[in-house]
C-alpha atoms as a PDB file:
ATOM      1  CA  UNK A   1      40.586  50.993  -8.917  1.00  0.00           C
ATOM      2  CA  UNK A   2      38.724  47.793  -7.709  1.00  0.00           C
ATOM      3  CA  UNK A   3      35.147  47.855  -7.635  1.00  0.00           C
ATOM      4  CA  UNK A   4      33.235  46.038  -4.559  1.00  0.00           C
ATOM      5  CA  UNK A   5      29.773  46.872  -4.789  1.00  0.00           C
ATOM      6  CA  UNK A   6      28.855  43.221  -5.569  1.00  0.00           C
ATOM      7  CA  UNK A   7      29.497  42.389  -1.930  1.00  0.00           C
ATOM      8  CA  UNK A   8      28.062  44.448   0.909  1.00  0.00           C
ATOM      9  CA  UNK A   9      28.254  42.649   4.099  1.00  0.00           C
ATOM     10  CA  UNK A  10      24.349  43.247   4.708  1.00  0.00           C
ATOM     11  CA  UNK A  11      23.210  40.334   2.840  1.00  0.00           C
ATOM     12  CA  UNK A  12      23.612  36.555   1.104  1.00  0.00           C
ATOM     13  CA  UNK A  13      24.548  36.913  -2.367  1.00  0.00           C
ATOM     14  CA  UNK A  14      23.582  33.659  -4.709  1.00  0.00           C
ATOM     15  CA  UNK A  15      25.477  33.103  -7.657  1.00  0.00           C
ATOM     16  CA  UNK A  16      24.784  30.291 -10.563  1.00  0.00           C
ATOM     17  CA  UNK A  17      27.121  28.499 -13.084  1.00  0.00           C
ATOM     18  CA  UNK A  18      25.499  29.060 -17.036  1.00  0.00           C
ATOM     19  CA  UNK A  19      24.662  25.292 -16.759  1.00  0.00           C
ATOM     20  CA  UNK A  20      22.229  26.166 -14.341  1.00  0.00           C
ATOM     21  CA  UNK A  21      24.001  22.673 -12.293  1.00  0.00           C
ATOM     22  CA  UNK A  22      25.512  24.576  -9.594  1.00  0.00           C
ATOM     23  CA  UNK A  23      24.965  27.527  -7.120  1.00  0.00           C
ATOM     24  CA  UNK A  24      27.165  29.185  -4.893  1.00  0.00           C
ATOM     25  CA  UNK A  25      26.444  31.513  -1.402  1.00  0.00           C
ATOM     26  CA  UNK A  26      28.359  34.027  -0.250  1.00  0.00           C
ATOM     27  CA  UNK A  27      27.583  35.154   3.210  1.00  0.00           C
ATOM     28  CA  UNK A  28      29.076  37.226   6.489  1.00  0.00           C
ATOM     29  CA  UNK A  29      30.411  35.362   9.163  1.00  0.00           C
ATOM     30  CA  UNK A  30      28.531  37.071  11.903  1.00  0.00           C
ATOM     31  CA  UNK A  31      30.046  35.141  14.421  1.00  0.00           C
ATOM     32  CA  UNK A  32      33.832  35.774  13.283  1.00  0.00           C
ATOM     33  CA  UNK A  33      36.073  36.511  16.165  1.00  0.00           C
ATOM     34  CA  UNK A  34      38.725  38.345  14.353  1.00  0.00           C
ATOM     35  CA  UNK A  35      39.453  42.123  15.419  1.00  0.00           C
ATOM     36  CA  UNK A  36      41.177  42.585  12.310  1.00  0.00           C
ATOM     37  CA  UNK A  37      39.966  41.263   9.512  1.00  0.00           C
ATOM     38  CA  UNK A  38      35.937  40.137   8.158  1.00  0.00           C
ATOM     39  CA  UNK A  39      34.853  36.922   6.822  1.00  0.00           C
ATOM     40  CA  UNK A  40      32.829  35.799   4.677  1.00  0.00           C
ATOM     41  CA  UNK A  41      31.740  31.957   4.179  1.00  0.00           C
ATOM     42  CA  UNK A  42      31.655  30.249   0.329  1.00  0.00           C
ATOM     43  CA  UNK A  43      28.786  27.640   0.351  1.00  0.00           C
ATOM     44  CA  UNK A  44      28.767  25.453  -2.857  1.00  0.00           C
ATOM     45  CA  UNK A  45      25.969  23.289  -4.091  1.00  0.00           C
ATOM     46  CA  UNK A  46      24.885  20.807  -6.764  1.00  0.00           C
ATOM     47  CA  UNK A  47      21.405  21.166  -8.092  1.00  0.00           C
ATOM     48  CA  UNK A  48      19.825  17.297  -8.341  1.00  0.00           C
ATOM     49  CA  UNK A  49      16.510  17.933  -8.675  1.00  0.00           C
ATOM     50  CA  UNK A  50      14.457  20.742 -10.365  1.00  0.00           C
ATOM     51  CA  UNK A  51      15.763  24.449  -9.364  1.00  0.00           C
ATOM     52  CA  UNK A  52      13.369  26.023  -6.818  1.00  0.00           C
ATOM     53  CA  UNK A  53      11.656  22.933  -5.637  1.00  0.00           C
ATOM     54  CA  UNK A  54      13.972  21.296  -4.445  1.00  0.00           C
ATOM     55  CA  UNK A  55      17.570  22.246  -2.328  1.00  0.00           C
ATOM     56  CA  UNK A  56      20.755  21.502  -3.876  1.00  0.00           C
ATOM     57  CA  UNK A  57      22.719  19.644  -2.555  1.00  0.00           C
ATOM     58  CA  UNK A  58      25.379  21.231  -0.114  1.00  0.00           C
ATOM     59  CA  UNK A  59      28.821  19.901  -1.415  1.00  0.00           C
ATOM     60  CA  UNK A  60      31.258  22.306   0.330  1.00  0.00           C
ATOM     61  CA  UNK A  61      31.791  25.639   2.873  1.00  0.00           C
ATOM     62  CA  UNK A  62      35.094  28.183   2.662  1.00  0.00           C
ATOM     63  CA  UNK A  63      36.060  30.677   5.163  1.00  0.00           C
ATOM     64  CA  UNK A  64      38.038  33.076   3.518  1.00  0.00           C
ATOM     65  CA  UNK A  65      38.912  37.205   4.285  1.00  0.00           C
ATOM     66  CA  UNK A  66      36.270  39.517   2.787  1.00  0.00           C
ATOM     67  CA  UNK A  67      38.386  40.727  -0.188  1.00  0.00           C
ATOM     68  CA  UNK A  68      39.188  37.206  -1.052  1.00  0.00           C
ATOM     69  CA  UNK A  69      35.961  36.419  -1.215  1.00  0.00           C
ATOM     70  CA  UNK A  70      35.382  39.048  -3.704  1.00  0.00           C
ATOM     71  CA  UNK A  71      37.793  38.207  -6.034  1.00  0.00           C
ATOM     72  CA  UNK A  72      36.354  34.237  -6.222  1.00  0.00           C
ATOM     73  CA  UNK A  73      32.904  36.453  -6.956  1.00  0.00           C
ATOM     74  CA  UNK A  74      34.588  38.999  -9.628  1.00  0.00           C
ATOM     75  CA  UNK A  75      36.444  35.250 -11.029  1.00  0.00           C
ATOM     76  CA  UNK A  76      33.147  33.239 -11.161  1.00  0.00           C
ATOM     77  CA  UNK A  77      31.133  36.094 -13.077  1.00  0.00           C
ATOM     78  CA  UNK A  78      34.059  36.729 -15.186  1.00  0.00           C
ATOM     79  CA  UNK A  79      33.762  32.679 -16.110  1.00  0.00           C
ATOM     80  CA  UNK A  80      29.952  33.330 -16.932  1.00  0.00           C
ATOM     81  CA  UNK A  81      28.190  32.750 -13.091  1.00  0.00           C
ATOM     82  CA  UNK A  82      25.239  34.859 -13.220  1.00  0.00           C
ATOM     83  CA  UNK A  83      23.323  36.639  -9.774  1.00  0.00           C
ATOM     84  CA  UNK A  84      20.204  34.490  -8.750  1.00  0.00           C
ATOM     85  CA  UNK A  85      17.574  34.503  -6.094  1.00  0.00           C
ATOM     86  CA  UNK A  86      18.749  32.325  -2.767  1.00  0.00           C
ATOM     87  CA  UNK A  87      18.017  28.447  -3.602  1.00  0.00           C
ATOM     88  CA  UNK A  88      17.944  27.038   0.253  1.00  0.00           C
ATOM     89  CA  UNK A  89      17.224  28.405   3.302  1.00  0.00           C
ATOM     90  CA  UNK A  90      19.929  29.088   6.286  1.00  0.00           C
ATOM     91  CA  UNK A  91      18.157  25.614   7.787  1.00  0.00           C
END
């Protein structure tokens, strides 16, 4: 049995390598047009600065089905990516 509590569709979930270098957002496509199927959009990002005063640095966006995205999320904590609190804003 698969568990999927990690990723309710309510909410942005932030995850961060164990290097503390890079973050990751995982949030609903609100605007998907799909009748079938739910999205969810990847958001990558490079920390340059210090963490929390400064943005990372977008580097890339994915579109990919819901339960794809949570297998990349169950993949990255199995590889050590820990939860953290959101590190830009939706600007």
């Amino acid at each position: 049995m698969r568990r999927h509590k990690v990723l309710r569709l309510k909410e942005d979930f932030w995850l961060i390598n164990s290097n503390r270098s890079r973050v990751k957002r995982f949030t609903k496509n609100k605007q998907n047009k799909d009748k079938f199927f739910e999205y969810m959009f990847i958001d990558s990002g490079k920390i340059v600065g210090v963490l929390g005063r400064e943005a990372p640095l977008m580097t890339t966006r994915e579109e990919l089905k819901v339960d794809t995205a949570r297998d990349v999320w169950e993949k990255l904590i199995a590889q050590g990516w820990r939860r953290t609190k959101p590190v830009w804003d939706e600007s």
